[in-house]
Protein backbone atom coordinates (compact mmCIF):
# COMPACT_ATOMS: atom_id res chain seq x y z
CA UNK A 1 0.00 0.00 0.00
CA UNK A 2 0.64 3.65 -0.35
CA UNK A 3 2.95 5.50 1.85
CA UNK A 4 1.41 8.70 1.69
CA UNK A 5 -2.23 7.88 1.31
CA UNK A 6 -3.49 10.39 3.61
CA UNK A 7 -1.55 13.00 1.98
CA UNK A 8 -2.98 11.82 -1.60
CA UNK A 9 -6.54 11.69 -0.07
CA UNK A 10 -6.28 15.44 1.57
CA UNK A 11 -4.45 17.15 -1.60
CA UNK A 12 -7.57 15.73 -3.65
CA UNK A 13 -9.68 17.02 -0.85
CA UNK A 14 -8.01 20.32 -1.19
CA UNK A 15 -8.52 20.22 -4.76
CA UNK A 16 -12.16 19.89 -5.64
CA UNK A 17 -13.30 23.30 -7.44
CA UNK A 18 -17.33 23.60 -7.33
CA UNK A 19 -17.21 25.52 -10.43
CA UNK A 20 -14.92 22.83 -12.42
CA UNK A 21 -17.32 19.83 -11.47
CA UNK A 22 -19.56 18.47 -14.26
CA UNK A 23 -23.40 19.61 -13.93
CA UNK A 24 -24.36 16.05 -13.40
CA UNK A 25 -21.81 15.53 -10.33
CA UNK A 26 -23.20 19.11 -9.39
CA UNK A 27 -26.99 18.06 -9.46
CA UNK A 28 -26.11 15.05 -7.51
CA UNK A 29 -24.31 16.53 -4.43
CA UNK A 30 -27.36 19.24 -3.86
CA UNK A 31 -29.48 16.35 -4.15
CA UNK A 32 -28.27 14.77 -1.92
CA UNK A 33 -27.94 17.54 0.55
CA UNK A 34 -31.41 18.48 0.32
CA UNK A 35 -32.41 14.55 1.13
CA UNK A 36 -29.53 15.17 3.93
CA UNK A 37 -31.34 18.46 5.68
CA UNK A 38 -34.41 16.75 5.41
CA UNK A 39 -33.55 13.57 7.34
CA UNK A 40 -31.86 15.16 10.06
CA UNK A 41 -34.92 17.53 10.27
CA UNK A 42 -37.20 14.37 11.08
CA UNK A 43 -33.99 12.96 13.47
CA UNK A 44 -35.76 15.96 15.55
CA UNK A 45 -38.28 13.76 16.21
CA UNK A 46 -36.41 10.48 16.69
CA UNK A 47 -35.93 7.88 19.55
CA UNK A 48 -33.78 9.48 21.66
CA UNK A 49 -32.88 12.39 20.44
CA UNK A 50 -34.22 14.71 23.30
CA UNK A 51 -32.00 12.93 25.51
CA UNK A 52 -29.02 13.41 23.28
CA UNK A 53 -29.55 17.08 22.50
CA UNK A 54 -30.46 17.65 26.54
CA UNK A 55 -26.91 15.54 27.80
CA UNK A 56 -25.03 17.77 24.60
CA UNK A 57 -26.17 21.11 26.62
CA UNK A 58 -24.77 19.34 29.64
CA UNK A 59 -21.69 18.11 28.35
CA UNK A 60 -20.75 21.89 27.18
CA UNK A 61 -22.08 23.55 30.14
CA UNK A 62 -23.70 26.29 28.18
CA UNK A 63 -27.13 27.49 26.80
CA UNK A 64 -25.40 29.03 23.99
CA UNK A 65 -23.07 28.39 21.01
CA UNK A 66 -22.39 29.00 17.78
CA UNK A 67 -24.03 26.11 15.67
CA UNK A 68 -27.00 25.32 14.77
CA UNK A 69 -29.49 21.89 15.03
CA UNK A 70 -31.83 20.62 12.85
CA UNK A 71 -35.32 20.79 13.61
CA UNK A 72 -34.32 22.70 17.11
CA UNK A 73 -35.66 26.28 17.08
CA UNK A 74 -33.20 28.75 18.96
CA UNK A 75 -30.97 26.30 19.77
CA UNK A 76 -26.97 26.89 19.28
CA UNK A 77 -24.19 24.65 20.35
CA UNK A 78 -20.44 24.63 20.27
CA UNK A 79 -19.66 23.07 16.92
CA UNK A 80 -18.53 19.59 17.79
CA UNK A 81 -21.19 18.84 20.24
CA UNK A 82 -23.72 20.66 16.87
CA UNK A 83 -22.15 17.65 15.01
CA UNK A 84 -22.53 15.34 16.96
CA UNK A 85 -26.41 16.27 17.69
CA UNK A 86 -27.06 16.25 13.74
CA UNK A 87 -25.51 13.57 12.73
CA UNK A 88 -27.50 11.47 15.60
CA UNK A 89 -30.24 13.03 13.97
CA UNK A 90 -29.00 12.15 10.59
CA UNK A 91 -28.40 8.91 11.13
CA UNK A 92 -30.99 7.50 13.90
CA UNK A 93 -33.64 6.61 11.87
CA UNK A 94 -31.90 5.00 9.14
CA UNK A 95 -33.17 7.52 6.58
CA UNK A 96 -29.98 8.79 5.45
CA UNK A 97 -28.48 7.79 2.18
CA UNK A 98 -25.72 5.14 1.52
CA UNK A 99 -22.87 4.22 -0.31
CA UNK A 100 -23.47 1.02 -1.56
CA UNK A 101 -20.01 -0.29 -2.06
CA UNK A 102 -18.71 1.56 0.69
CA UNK A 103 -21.29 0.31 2.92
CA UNK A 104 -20.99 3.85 4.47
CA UNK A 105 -23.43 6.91 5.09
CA UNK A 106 -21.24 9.24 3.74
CA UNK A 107 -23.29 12.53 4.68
CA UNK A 108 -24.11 11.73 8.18
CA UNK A 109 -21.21 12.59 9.27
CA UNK A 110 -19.84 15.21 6.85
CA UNK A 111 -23.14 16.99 6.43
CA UNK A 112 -23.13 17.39 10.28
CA UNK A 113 -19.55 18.72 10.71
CA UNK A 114 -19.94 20.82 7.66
CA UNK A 115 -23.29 22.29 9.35
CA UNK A 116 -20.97 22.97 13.05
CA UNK A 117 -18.47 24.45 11.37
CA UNK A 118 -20.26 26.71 9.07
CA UNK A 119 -21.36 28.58 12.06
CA UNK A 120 -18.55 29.71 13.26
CA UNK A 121 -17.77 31.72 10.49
CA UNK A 122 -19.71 32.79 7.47
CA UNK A 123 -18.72 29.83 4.46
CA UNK A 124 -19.83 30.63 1.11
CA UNK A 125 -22.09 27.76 -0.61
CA UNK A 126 -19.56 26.91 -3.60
CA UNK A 127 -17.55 26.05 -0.80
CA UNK A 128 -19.83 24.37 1.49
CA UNK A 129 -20.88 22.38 -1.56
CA UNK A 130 -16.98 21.63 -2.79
CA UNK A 131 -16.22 20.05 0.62
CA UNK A 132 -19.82 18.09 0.59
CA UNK A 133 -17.99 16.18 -2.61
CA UNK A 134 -14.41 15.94 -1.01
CA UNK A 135 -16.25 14.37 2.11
CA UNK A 136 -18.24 11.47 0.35
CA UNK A 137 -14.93 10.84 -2.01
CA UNK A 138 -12.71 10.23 0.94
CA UNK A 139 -15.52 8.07 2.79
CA UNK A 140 -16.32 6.53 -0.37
CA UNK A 141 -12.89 5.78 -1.43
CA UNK A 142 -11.84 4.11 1.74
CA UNK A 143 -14.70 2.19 1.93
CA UNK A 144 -14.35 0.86 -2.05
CA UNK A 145 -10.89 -0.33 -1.46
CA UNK A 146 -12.06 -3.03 1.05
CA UNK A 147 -12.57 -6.69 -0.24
CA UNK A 148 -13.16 -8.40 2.96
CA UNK A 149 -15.87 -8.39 5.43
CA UNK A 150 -16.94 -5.31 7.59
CA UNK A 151 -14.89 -5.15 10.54
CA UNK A 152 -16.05 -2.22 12.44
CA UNK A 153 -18.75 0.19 11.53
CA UNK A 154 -17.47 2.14 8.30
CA UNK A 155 -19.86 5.17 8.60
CA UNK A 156 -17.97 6.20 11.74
CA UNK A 157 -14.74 4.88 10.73
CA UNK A 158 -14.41 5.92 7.55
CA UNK A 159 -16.90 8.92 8.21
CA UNK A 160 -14.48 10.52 10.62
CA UNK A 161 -11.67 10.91 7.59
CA UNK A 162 -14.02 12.36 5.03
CA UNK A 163 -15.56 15.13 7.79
CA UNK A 164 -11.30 16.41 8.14
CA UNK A 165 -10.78 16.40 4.58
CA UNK A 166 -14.45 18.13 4.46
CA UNK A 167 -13.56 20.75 6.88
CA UNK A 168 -10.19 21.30 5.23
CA UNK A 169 -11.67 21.92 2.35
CA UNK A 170 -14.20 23.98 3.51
CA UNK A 171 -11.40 26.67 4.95
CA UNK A 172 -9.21 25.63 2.22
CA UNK A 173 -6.19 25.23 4.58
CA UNK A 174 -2.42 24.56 3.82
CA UNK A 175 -2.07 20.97 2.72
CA UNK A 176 0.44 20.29 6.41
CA UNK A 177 -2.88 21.38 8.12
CA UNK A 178 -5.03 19.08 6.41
CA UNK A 179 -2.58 16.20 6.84
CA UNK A 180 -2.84 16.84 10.23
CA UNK A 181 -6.06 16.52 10.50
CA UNK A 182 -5.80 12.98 9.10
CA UNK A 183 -3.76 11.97 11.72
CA UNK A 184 -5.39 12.98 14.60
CA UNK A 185 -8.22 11.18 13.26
CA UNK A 186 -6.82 8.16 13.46
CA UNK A 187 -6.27 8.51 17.32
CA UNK A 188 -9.75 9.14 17.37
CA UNK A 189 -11.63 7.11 14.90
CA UNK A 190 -13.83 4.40 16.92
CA UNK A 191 -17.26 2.19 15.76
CA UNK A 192 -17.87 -1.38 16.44
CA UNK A 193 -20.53 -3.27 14.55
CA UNK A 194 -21.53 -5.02 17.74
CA UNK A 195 -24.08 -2.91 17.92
CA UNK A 196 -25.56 -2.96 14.80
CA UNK A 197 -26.18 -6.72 15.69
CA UNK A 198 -27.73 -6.15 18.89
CA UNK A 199 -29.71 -3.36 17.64
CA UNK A 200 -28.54 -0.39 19.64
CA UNK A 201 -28.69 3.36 19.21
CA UNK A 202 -25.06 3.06 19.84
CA UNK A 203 -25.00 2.74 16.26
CA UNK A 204 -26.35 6.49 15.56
CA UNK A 205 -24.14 7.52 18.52
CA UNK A 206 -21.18 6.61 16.69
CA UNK A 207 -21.94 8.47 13.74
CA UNK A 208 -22.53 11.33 16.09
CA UNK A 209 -19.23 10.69 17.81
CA UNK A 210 -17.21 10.69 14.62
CA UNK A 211 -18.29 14.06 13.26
CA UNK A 212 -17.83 15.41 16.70
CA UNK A 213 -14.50 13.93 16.83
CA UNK A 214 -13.35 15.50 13.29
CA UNK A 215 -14.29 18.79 14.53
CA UNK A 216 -11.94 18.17 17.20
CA UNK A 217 -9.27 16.60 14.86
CA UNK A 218 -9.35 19.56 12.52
CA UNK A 219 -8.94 21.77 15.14
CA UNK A 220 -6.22 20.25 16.57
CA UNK A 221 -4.57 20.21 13.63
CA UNK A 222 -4.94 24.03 13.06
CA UNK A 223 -3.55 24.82 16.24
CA UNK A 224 -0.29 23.33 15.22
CA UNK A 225 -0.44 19.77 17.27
CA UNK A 226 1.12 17.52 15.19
CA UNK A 227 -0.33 13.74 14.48
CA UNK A 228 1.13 11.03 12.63
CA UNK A 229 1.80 11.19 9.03
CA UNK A 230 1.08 7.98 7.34
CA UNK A 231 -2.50 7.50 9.37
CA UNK A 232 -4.35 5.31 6.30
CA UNK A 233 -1.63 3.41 5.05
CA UNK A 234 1.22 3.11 7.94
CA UNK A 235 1.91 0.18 9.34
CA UNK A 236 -0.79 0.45 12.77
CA UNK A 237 -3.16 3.19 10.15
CA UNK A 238 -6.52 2.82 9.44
CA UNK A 239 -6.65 0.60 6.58
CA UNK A 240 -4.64 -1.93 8.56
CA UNK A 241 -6.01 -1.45 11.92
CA UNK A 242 -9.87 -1.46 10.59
CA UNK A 243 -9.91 -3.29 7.54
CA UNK A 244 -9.97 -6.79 5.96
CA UNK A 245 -7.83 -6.87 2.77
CA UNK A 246 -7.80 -3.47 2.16
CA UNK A 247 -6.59 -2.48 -1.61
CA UNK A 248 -6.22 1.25 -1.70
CA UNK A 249 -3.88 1.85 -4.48
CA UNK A 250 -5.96 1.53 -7.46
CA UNK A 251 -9.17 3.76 -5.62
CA UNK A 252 -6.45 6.40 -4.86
CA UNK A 253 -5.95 6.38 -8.66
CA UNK A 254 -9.60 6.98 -9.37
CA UNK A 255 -9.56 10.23 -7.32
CA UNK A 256 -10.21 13.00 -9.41
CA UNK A 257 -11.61 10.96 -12.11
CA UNK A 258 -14.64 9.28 -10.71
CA UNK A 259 -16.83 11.45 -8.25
CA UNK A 260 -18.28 9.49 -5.67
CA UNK A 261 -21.04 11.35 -4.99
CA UNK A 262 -22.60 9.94 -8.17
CA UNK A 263 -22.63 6.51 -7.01
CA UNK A 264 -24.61 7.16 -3.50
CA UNK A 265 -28.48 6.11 -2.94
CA UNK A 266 -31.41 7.45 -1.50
CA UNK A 267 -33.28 5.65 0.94
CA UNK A 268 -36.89 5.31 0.08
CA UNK A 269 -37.92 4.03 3.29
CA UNK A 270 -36.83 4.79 7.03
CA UNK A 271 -34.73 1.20 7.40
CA UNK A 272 -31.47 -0.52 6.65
CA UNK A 273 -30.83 0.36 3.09
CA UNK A 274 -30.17 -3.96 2.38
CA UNK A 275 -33.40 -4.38 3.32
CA UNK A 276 -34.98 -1.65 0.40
CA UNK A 277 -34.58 -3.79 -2.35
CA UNK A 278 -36.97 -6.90 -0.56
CA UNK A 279 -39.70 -4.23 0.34
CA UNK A 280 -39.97 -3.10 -2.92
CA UNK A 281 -39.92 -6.41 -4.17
CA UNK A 282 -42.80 -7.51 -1.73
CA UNK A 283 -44.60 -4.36 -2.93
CA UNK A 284 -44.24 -5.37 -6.05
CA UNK A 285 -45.38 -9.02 -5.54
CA UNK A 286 -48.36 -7.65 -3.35
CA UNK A 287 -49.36 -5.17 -6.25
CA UNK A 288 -49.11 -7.96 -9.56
CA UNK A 289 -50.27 -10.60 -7.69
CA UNK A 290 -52.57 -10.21 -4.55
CA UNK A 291 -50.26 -11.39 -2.18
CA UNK A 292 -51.12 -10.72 1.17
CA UNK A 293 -50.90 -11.36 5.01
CA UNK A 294 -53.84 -13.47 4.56
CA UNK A 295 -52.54 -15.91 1.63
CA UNK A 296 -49.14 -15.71 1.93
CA UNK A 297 -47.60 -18.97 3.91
CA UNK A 298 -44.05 -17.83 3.65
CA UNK A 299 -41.89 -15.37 1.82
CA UNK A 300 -37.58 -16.04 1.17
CA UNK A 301 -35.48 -13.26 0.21
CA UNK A 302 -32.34 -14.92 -1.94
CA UNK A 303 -29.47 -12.15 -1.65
CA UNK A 304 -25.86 -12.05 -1.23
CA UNK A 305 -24.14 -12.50 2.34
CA UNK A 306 -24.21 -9.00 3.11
CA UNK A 307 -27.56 -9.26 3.12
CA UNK A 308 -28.31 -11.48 5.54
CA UNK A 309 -25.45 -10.17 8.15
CA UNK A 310 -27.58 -6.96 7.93
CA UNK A 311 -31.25 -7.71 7.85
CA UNK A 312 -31.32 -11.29 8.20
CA UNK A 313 -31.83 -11.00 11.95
CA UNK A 314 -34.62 -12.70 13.06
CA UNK A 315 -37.83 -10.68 15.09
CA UNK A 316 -37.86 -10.15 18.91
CA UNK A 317 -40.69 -10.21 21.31
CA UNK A 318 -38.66 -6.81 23.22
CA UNK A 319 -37.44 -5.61 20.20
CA UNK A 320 -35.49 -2.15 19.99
CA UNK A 321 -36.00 0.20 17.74
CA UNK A 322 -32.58 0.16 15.97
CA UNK A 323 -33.28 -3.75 15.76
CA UNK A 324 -36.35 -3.26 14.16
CA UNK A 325 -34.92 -0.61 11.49
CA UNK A 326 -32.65 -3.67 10.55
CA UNK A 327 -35.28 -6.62 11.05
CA UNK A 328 -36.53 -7.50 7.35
CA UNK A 329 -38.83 -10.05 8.73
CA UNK A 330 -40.82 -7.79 10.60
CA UNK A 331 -40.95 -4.72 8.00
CA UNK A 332 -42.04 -7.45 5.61
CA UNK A 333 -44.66 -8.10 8.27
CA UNK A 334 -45.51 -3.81 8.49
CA UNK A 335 -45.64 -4.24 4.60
CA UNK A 336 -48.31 -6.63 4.53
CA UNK A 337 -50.56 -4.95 6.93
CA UNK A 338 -49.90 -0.96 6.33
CA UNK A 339 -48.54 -1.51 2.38
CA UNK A 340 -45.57 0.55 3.65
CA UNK A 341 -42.74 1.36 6.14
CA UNK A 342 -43.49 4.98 7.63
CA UNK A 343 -41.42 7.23 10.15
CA UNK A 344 -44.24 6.53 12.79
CA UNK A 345 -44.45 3.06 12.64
CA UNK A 346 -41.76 2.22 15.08
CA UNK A 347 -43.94 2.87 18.51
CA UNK A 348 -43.57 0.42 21.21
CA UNK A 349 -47.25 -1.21 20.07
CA UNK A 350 -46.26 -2.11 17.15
CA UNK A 351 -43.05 -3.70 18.22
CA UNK A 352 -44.87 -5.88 20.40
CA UNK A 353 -47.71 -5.95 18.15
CA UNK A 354 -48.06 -10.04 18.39
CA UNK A 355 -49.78 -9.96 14.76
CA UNK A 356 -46.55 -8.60 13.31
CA UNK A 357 -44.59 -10.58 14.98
CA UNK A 358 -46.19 -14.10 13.91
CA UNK A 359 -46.44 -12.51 10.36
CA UNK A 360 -43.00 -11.86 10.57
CA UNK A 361 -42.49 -15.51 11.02
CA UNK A 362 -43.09 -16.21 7.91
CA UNK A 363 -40.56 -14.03 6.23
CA UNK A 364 -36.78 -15.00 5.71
CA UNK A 365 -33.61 -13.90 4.24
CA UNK A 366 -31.72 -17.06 2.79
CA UNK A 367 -27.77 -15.63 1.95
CA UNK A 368 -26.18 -17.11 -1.67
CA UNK A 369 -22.83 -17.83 -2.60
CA UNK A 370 -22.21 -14.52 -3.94
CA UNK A 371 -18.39 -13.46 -3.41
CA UNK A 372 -18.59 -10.27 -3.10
CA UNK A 373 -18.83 -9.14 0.03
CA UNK A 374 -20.17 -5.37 -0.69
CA UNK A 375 -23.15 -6.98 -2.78
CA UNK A 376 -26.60 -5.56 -2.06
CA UNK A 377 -27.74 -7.48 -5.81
CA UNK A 378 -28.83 -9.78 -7.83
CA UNK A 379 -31.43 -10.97 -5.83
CA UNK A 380 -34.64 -12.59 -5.55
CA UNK A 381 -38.12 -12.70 -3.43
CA UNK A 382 -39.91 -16.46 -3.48
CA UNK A 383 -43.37 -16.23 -2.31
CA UNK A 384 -45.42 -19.37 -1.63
CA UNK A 385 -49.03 -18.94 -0.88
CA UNK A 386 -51.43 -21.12 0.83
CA UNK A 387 -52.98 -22.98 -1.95
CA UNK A 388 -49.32 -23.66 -3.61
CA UNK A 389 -49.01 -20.41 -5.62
CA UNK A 390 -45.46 -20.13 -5.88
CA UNK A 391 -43.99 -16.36 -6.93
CA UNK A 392 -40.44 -15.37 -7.89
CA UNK A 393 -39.70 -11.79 -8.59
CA UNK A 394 -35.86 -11.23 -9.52
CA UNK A 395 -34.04 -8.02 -8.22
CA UNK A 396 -31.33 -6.69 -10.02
CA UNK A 397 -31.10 -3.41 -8.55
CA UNK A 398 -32.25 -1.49 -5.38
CA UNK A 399 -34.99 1.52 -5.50
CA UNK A 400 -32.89 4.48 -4.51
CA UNK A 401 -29.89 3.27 -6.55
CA UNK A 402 -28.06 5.86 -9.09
CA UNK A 403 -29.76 3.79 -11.97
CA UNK A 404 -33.29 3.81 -10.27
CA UNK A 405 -32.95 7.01 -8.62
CA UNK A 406 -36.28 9.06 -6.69
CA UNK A 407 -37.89 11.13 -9.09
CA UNK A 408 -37.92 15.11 -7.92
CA UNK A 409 -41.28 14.41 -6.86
CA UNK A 410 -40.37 11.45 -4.42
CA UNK A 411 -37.58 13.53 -3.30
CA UNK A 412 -39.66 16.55 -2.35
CA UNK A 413 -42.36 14.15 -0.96
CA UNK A 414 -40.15 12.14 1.08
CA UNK A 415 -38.68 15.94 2.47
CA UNK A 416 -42.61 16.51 3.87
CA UNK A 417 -42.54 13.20 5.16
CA UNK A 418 -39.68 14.08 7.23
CA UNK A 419 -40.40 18.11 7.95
CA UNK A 420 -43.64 16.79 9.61
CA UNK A 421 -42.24 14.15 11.28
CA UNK A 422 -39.52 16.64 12.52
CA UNK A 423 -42.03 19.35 13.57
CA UNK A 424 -41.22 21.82 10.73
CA UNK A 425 -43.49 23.27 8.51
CA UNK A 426 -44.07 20.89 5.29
CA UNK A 427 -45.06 24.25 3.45
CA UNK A 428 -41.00 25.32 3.68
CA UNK A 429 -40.03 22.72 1.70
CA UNK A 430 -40.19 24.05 -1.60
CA UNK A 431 -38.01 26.69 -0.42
CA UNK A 432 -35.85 24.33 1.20
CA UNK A 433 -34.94 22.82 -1.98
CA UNK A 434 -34.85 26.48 -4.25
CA UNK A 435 -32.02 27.43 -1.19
CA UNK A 436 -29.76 24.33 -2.21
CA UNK A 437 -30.10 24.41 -5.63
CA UNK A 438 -29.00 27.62 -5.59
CA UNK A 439 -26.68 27.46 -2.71
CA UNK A 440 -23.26 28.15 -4.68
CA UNK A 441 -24.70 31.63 -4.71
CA UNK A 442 -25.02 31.95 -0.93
CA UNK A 443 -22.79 34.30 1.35
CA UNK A 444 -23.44 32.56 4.38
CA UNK A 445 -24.73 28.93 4.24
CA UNK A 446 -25.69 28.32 8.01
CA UNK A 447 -27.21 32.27 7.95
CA UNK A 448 -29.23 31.41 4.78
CA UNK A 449 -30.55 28.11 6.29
CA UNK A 450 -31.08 29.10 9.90
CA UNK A 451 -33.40 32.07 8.31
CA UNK A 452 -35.27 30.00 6.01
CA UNK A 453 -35.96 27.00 8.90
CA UNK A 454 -36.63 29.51 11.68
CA UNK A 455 -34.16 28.15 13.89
């Protein structure tokens, strides 16, 4: 590997020129910032996050900062604790979108330090938008070079290095400084999947603690600390402290060439994005073919092994909510009775709803012999109904995906979803999205945003 990978991933971070970028890679990244906004705007409303915004007042001792939070009206906090409060928000409800190969939530994390550090000093939006596309190539990148199985959880991991290289581009400092940054982000990068399996918010909290921790890292590094040079490919750096047969060299050479931001998904429902592509398929079998809770005997979802290690898990009788959000058996079950997965639907009656549950019974995910590791596709739904019916709808890609991407109307329609669920006013979205696609032309991006969310 690489002896100066970090320093390759922060020149290219220090490099990307909003004005240079192709329209398509352009359209993309205020996409996907819009979608961004709007999830953390229903995170307002999530499990937990009135604790975590009450103990992030605590934890700085103050009633006033200088960032703002989604969805909180009047509420400012020092900037890492604002990251870390958005990108809990971001990322609690499993709403945010994904980097398929990566298997990383690229804008969780930089979104939210982007937001923190934005209010501390006026950033114009060509630059706020530049840094959006450094973040999710350095996330993405890291995450793409990987051929084994996940080790620890990549959206914090991984996050953590494209939120420095974010903020460094964002204040465009001197390459040392931004190198810096890298390595004191390696001292603090953390994230275990454990518990993703056990289904804990954990999981959002360590989203929340790696954009809080790059706000720390790059500030560190701009106060002159120094931190360890080769922090992604030395021998104790990230790629082989983290990763399983990490190959870095040829993603390093794609940097520059292929913008990653293209390649990331939306999530059309609130859930574990490897479980999108089996709802839709269940829609889908539901809609062409009647299936439903009352003739269906039991459904199979055939996907690769990644599948299964994320939504395979079988339903609970005490059930979190993070569990749930990563159950496929019981949103198959919600499916069935509601016809859909909603922000709402994960209330402690419903978890314990024994209906669901013994629905959910009936619904598997059976992993192939696909090798690769990062596969969310080919896949299939098998459906066998009472009276010996049996269904088989192939899926080769996920709803969401760059090649079946929302249509503006889903996008703005999932955005009400979430500004209602959030407490905001559904009648701001429309201006909500005008702001970003127009936000290279803003003077002050966390100014322009606070004024136009009332916070």
């Amino acid at each position: 590997m690489t002896c100066d990978a970090s320093a390759r991933l922060s020149d290219h971070a220090l490099s990307v020129d909003w004005t240079m970028l192709p329209r398509r890679v352009q359209a993309a990244t205020q996409a996907f910032l819009f979608d961004t906004l709007a999830v953390g705007i229903a995170g307002h409303g999530a499990i937990h996050a009135p604790e975590v915004r009450t103990l992030a007042r605590l934890w700085t001792g103050t009633a006033s900062g200088e960032a703002l939070v989604l969805g909180a009206a009047g509420l400012r906090l020092p900037a890492p604790y604002a990251a870390y409060v958005n990108a809990y928000q971001i990322h609690s409800q499993e709403y945010d979108c994904v980097h398929e190969a990566a298997v990383a939530h690229p804008m969780a994390t930089v979104c939210a330090a982007l937001l923190a550090e934005a209010g501390r000093a006026p950033v114009a939006g060509g630059d706020f938008l530049a840094a959006v596309v450094a973040g999710i190539d350095i996330v993405a990148t890291l995450g793409a070079a990987v051929k084994g199985p996940l080790k620890f959880f990549r959206p914090a991991t991984a996050g953590i290095f494209g939120c420095v290289a974010a903020l460094s581009r964002l204040r465009r400092v001197e390459h040392d400084v931004a190198g810096g940054a890298f390595g004191h982000a390696l001292a603090l990068a953390s994230g275990t999947m454990q518990s993703h399996i056990e289904g804990k918010p954990t999981l959002a909290l360590q989203v929340a603690g790696a954009a809080r921790s790059a706000v720390e890292a790059f500030d560190l590094a701009r106060a002159g600390i120094p931190s360890p040079e080769n922090a992604i490919g030395g021998p104790f750096g990230y790629m082989a402290l983290f990763e399983n047969e990490p190959d870095l060299e040829p993603e390093l050479d794609r940097l520059g060439r292929l913008w990653r931001v293209e390649e990331v998904s939306w999530k059309p429902f609130p859930t574990g994005r490897a479980a999108q592509g089996a709802l839709v398929a269940l829609k889908t079998l539901m809609a062409r073919h009647g299936v439903t809770s009352a003739n269906l005997q039991a459904l199979e979802y055939h996907a690769p092994p990644l599948i299964h290690r994320l939504v395979g898990r079988r339903p609970l009788p005490d059930m979190t909510v993070p569990y749930a959000r990563l159950c496929f058996a019981w949103l198959g079950a919600l499916v069935l009775r509601d016809g859909d997965v909603s922000l709402g639907a994960f209330t402690p009656d419903q978890l314990t709803d024994p209906v669901l549950l013994s629905l959910a019974q009936r619904i598997a995910v059976i992993p192939d012999n696909n090798p690769d590791l990062a596969a969310f596709v080919p896949a299939c739904a098998q459906a066998r109904l009472f009276d010996g019916t049996v269904l088989r709808l192939d899926v080769a890609q996920q709803f969401g995906s760059p090649d079946w991407p929302l249509t503006l109307d889903e996008q703005l329609e999932k955005a009400r979803t979430c500004f209602a669920f959030g407490g905001v006013d559904e009648a701001l979205v429309p201006e909500v999205h005008a702001l970003v696609e127009t936000l290279d032309t803003a003077v002050d991006v966390a100014a322009e945003l606070a004024t136009l969310l009332r916070l």
